[in-house]
PDB file of N, CA and C in Angstrom:
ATOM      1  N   UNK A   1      33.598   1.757-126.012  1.00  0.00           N
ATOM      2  CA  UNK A   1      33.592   0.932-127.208  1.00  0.00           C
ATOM      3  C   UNK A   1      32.848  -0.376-126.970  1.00  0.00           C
ATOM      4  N   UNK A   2      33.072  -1.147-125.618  1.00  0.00           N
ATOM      5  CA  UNK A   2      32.527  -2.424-125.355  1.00  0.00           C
ATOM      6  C   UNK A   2      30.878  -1.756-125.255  1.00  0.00           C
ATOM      7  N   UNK A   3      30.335  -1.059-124.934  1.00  0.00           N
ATOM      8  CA  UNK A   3      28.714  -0.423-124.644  1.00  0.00           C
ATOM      9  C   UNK A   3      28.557  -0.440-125.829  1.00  0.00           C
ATOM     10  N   UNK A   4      28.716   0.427-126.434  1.00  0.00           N
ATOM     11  CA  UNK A   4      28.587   0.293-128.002  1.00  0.00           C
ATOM     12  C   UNK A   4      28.553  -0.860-128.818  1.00  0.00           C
ATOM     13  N   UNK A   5      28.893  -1.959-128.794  1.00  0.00           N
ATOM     14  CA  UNK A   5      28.798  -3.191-129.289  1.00  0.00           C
ATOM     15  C   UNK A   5      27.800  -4.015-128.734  1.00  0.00           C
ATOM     16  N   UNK A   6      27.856  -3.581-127.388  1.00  0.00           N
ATOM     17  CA  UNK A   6      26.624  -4.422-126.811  1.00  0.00           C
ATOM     18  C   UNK A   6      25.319  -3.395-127.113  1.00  0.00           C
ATOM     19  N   UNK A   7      25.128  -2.515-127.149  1.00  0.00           N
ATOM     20  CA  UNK A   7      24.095  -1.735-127.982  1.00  0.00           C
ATOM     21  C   UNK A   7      23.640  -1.929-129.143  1.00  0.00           C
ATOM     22  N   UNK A   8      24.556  -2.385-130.220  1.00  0.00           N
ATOM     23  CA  UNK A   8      24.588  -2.465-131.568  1.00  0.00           C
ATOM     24  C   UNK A   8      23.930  -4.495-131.576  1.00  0.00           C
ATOM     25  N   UNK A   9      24.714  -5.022-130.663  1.00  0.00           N
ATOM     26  CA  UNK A   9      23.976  -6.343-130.735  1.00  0.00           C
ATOM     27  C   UNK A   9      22.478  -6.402-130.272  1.00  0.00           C
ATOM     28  N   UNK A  10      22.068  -6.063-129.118  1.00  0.00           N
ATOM     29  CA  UNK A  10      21.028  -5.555-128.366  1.00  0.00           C
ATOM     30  C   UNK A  10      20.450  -5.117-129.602  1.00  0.00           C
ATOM     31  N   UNK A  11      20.371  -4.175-130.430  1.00  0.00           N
ATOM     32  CA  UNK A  11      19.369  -3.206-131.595  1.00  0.00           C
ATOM     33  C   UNK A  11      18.816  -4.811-132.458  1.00  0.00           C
ATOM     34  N   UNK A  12      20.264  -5.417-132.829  1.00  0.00           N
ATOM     35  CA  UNK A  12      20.299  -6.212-134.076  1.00  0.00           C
ATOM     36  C   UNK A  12      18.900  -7.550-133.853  1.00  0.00           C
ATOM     37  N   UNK A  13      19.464  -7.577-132.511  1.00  0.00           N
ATOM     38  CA  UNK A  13      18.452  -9.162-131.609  1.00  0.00           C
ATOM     39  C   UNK A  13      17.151  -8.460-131.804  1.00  0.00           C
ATOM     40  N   UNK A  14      16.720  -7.181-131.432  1.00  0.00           N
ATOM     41  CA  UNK A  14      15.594  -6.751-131.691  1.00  0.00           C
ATOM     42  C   UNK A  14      14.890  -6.668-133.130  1.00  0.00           C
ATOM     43  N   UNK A  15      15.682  -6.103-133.799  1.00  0.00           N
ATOM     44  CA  UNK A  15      15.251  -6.746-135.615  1.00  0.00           C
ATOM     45  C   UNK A  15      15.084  -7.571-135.748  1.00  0.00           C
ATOM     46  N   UNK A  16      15.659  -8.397-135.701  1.00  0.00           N
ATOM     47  CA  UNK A  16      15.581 -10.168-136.164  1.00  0.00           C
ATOM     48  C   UNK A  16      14.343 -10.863-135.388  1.00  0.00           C
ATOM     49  N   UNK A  17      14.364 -10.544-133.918  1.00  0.00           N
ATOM     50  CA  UNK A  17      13.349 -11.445-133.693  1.00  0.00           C
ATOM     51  C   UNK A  17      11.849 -11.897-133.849  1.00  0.00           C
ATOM     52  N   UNK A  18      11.692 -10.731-134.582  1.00  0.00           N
ATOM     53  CA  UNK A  18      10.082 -10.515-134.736  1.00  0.00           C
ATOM     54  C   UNK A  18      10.092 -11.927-136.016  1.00  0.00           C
ATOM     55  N   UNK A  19      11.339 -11.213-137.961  1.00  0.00           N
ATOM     56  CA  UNK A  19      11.117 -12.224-138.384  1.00  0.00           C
ATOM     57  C   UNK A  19      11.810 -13.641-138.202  1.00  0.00           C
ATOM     58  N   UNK A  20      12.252 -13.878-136.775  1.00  0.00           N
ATOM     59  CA  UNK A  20      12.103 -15.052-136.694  1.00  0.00           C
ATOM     60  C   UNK A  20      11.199 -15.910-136.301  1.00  0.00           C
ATOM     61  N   UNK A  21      10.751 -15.367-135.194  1.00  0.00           N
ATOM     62  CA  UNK A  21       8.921 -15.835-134.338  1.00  0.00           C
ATOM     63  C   UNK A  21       8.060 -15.716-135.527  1.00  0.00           C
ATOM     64  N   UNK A  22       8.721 -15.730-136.445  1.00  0.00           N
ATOM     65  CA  UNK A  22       6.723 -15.382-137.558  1.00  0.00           C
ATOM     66  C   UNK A  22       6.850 -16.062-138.935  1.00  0.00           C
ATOM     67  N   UNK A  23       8.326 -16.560-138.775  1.00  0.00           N
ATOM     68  CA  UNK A  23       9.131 -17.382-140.046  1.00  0.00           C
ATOM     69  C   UNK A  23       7.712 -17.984-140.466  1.00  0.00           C
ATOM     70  N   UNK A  24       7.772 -18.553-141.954  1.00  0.00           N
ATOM     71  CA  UNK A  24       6.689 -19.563-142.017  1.00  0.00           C
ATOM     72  C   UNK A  24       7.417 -20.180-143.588  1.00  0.00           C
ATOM     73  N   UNK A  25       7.356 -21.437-143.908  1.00  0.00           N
ATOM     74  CA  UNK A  25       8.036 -21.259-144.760  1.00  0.00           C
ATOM     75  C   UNK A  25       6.704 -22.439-146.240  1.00  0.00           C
ATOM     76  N   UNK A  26       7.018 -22.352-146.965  1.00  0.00           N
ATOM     77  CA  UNK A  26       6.357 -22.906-148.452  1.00  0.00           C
ATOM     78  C   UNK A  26       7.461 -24.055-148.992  1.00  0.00           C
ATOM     79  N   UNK A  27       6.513 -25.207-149.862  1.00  0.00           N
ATOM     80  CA  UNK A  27       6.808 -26.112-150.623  1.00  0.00           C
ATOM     81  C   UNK A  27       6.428 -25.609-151.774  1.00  0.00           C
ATOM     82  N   UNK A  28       7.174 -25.372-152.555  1.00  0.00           N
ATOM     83  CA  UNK A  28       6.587 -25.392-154.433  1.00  0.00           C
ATOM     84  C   UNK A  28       7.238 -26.232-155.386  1.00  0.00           C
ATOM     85  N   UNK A  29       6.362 -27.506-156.036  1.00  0.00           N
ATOM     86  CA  UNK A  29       6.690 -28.004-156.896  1.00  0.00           C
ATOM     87  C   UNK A  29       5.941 -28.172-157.675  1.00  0.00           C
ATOM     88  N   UNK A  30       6.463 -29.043-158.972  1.00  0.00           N
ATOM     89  CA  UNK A  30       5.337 -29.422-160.123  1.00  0.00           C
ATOM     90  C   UNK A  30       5.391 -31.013-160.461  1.00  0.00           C
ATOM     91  N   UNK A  31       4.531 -31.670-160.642  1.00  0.00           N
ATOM     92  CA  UNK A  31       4.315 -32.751-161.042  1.00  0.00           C
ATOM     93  C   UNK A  31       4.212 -33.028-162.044  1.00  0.00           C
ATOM     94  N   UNK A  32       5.076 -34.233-162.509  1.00  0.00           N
ATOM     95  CA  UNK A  32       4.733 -35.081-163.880  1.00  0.00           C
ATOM     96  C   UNK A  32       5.028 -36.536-164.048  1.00  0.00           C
ATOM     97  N   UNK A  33       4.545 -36.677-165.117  1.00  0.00           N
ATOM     98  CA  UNK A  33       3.900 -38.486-165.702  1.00  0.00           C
ATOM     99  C   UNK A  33       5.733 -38.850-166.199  1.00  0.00           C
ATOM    100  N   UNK A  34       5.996 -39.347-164.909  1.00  0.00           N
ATOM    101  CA  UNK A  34       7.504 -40.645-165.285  1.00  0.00           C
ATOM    102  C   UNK A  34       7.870 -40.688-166.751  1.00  0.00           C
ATOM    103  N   UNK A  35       6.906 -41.036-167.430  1.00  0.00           N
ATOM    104  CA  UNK A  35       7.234 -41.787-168.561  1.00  0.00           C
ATOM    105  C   UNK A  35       7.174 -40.789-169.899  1.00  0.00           C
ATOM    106  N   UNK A  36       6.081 -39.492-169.908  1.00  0.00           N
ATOM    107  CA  UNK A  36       5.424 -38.849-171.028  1.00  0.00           C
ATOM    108  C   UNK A  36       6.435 -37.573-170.473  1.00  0.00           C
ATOM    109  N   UNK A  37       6.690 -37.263-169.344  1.00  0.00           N
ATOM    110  CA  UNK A  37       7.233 -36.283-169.078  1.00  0.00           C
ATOM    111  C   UNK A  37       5.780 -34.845-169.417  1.00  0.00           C
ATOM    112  N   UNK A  38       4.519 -35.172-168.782  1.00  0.00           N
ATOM    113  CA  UNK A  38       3.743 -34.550-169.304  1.00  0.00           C
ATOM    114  C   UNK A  38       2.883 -33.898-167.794  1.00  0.00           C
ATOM    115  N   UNK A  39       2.773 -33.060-167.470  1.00  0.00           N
ATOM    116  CA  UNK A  39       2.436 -31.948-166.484  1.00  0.00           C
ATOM    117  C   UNK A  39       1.190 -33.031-165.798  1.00  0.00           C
ATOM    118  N   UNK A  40       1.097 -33.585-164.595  1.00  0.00           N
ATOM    119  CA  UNK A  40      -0.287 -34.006-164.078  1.00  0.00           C
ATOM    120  C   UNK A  40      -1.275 -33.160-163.260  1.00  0.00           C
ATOM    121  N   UNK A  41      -2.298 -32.838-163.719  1.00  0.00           N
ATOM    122  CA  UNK A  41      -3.147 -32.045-163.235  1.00  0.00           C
ATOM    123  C   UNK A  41      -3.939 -32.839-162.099  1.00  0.00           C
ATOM    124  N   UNK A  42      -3.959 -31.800-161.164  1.00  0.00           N
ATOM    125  CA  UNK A  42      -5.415 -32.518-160.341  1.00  0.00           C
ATOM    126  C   UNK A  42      -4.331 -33.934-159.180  1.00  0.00           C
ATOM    127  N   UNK A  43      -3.141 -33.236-159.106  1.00  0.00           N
ATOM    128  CA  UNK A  43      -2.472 -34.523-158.433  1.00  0.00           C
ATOM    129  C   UNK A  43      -2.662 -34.318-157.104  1.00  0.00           C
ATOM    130  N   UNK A  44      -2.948 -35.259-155.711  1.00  0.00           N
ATOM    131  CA  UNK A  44      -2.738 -34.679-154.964  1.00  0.00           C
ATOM    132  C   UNK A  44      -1.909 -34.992-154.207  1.00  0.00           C
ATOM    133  N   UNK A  45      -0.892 -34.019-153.337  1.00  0.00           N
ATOM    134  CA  UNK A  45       0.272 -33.598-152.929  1.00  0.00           C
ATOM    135  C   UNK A  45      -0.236 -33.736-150.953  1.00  0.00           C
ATOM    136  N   UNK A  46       0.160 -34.472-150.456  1.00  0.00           N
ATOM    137  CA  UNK A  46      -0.052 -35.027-149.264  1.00  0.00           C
ATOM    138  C   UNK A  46       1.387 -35.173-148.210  1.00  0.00           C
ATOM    139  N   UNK A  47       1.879 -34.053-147.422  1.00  0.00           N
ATOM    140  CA  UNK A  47       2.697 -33.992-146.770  1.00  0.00           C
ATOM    141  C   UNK A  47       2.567 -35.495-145.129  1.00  0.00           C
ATOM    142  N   UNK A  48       3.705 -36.297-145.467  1.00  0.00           N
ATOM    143  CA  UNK A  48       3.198 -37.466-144.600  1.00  0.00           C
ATOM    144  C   UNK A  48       3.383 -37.130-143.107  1.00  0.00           C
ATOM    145  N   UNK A  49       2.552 -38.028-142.310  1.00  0.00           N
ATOM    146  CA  UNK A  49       1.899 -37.694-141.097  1.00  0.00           C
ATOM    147  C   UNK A  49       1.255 -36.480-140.936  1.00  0.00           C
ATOM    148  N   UNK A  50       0.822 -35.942-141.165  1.00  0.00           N
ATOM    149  CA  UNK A  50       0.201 -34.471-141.391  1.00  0.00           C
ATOM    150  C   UNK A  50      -1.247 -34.481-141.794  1.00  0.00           C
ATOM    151  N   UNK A  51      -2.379 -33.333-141.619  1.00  0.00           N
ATOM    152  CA  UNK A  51      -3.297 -32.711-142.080  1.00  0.00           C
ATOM    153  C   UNK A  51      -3.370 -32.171-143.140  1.00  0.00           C
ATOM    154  N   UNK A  52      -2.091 -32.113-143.863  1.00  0.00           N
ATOM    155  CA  UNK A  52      -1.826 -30.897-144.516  1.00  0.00           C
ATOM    156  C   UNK A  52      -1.678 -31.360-146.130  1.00  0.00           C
ATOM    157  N   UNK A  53      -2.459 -31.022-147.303  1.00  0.00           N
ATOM    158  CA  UNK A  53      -2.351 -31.519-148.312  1.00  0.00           C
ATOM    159  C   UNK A  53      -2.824 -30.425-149.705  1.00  0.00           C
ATOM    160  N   UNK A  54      -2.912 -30.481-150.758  1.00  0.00           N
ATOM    161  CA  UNK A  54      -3.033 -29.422-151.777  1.00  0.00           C
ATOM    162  C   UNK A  54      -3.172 -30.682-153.350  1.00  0.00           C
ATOM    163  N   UNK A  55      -3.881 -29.921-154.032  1.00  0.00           N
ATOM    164  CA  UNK A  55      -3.657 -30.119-155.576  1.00  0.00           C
ATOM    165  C   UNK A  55      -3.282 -29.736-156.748  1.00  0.00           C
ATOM    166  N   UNK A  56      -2.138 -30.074-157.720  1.00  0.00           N
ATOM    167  CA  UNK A  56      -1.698 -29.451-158.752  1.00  0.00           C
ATOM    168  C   UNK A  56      -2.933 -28.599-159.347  1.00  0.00           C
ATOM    169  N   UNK A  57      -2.519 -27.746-160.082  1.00  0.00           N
ATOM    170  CA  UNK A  57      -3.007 -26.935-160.898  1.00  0.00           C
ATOM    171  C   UNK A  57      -2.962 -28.095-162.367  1.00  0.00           C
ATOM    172  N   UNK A  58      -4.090 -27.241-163.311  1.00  0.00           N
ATOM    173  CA  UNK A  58      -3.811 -27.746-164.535  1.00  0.00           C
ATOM    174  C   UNK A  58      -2.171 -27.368-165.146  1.00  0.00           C
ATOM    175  N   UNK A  59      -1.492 -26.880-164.922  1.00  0.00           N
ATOM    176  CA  UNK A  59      -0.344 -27.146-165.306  1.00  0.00           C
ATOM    177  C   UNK A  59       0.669 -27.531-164.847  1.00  0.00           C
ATOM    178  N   UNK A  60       0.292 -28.521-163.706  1.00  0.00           N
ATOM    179  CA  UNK A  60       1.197 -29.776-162.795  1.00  0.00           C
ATOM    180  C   UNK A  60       2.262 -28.819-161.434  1.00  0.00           C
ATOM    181  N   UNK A  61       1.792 -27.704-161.077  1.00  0.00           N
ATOM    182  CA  UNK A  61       2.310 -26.568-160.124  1.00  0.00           C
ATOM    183  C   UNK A  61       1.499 -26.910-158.788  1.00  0.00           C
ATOM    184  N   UNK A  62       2.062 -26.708-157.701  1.00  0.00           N
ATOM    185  CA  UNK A  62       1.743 -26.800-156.240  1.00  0.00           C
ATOM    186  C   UNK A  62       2.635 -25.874-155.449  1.00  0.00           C
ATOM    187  N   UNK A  63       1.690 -25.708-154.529  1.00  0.00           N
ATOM    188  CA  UNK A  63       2.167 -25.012-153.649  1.00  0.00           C
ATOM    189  C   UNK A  63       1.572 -25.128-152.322  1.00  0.00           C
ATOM    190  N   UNK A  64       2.554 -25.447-151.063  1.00  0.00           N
ATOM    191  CA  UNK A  64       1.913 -25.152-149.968  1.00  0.00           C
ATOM    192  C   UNK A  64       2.397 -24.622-149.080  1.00  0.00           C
ATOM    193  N   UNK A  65       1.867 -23.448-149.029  1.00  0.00           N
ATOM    194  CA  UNK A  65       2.275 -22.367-147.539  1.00  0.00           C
ATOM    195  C   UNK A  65       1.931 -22.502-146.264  1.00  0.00           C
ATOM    196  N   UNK A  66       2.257 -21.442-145.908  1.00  0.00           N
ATOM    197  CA  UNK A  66       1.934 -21.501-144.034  1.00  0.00           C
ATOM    198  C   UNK A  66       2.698 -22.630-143.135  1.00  0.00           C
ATOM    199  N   UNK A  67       3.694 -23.668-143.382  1.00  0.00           N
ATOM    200  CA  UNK A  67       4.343 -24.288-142.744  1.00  0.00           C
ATOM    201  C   UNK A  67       5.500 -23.970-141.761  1.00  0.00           C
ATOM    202  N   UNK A  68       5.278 -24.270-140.618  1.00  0.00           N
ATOM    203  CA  UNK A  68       5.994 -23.912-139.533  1.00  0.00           C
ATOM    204  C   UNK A  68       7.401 -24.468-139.425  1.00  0.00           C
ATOM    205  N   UNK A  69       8.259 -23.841-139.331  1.00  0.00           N
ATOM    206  CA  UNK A  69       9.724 -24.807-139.074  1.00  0.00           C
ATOM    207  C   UNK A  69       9.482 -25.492-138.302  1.00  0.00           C
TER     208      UNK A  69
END
């Protein structure tokens, strides 16, 4: 019974680890004007200290993938 559990954990660690080493995870938001409550296009979205940056869509939507935990 104890082999068997350690088999069954052993299988489980093997599933998991692939999607954990390959995790990647996304920001999605949308932008808008404080005051009009009105979608800003063309905003740009600048993650701080980083390389890493993107621009709304015309309908105030972003997205940025590929980020590493």
């Amino acid at each position: 019974m104890k082999k068997m559990r350690l088999i069954s954990l052993q299988m489980l660690i093997c599933c998991l680890f692939p999607t954990l080493v390959f995790s990647q995870f996304s920001i999605l938001g949308k932008t808008i004007d404080h005051e009009t409550g009105q979608p800003l296009a063309g905003a740009h979205i600048i993650l701080e200290n980083t390389f890493i940056a993107t621009v709304s869509s015309s309908t105030g939507y972003f997205k940025i993938s590929g980020l590493k935990p």
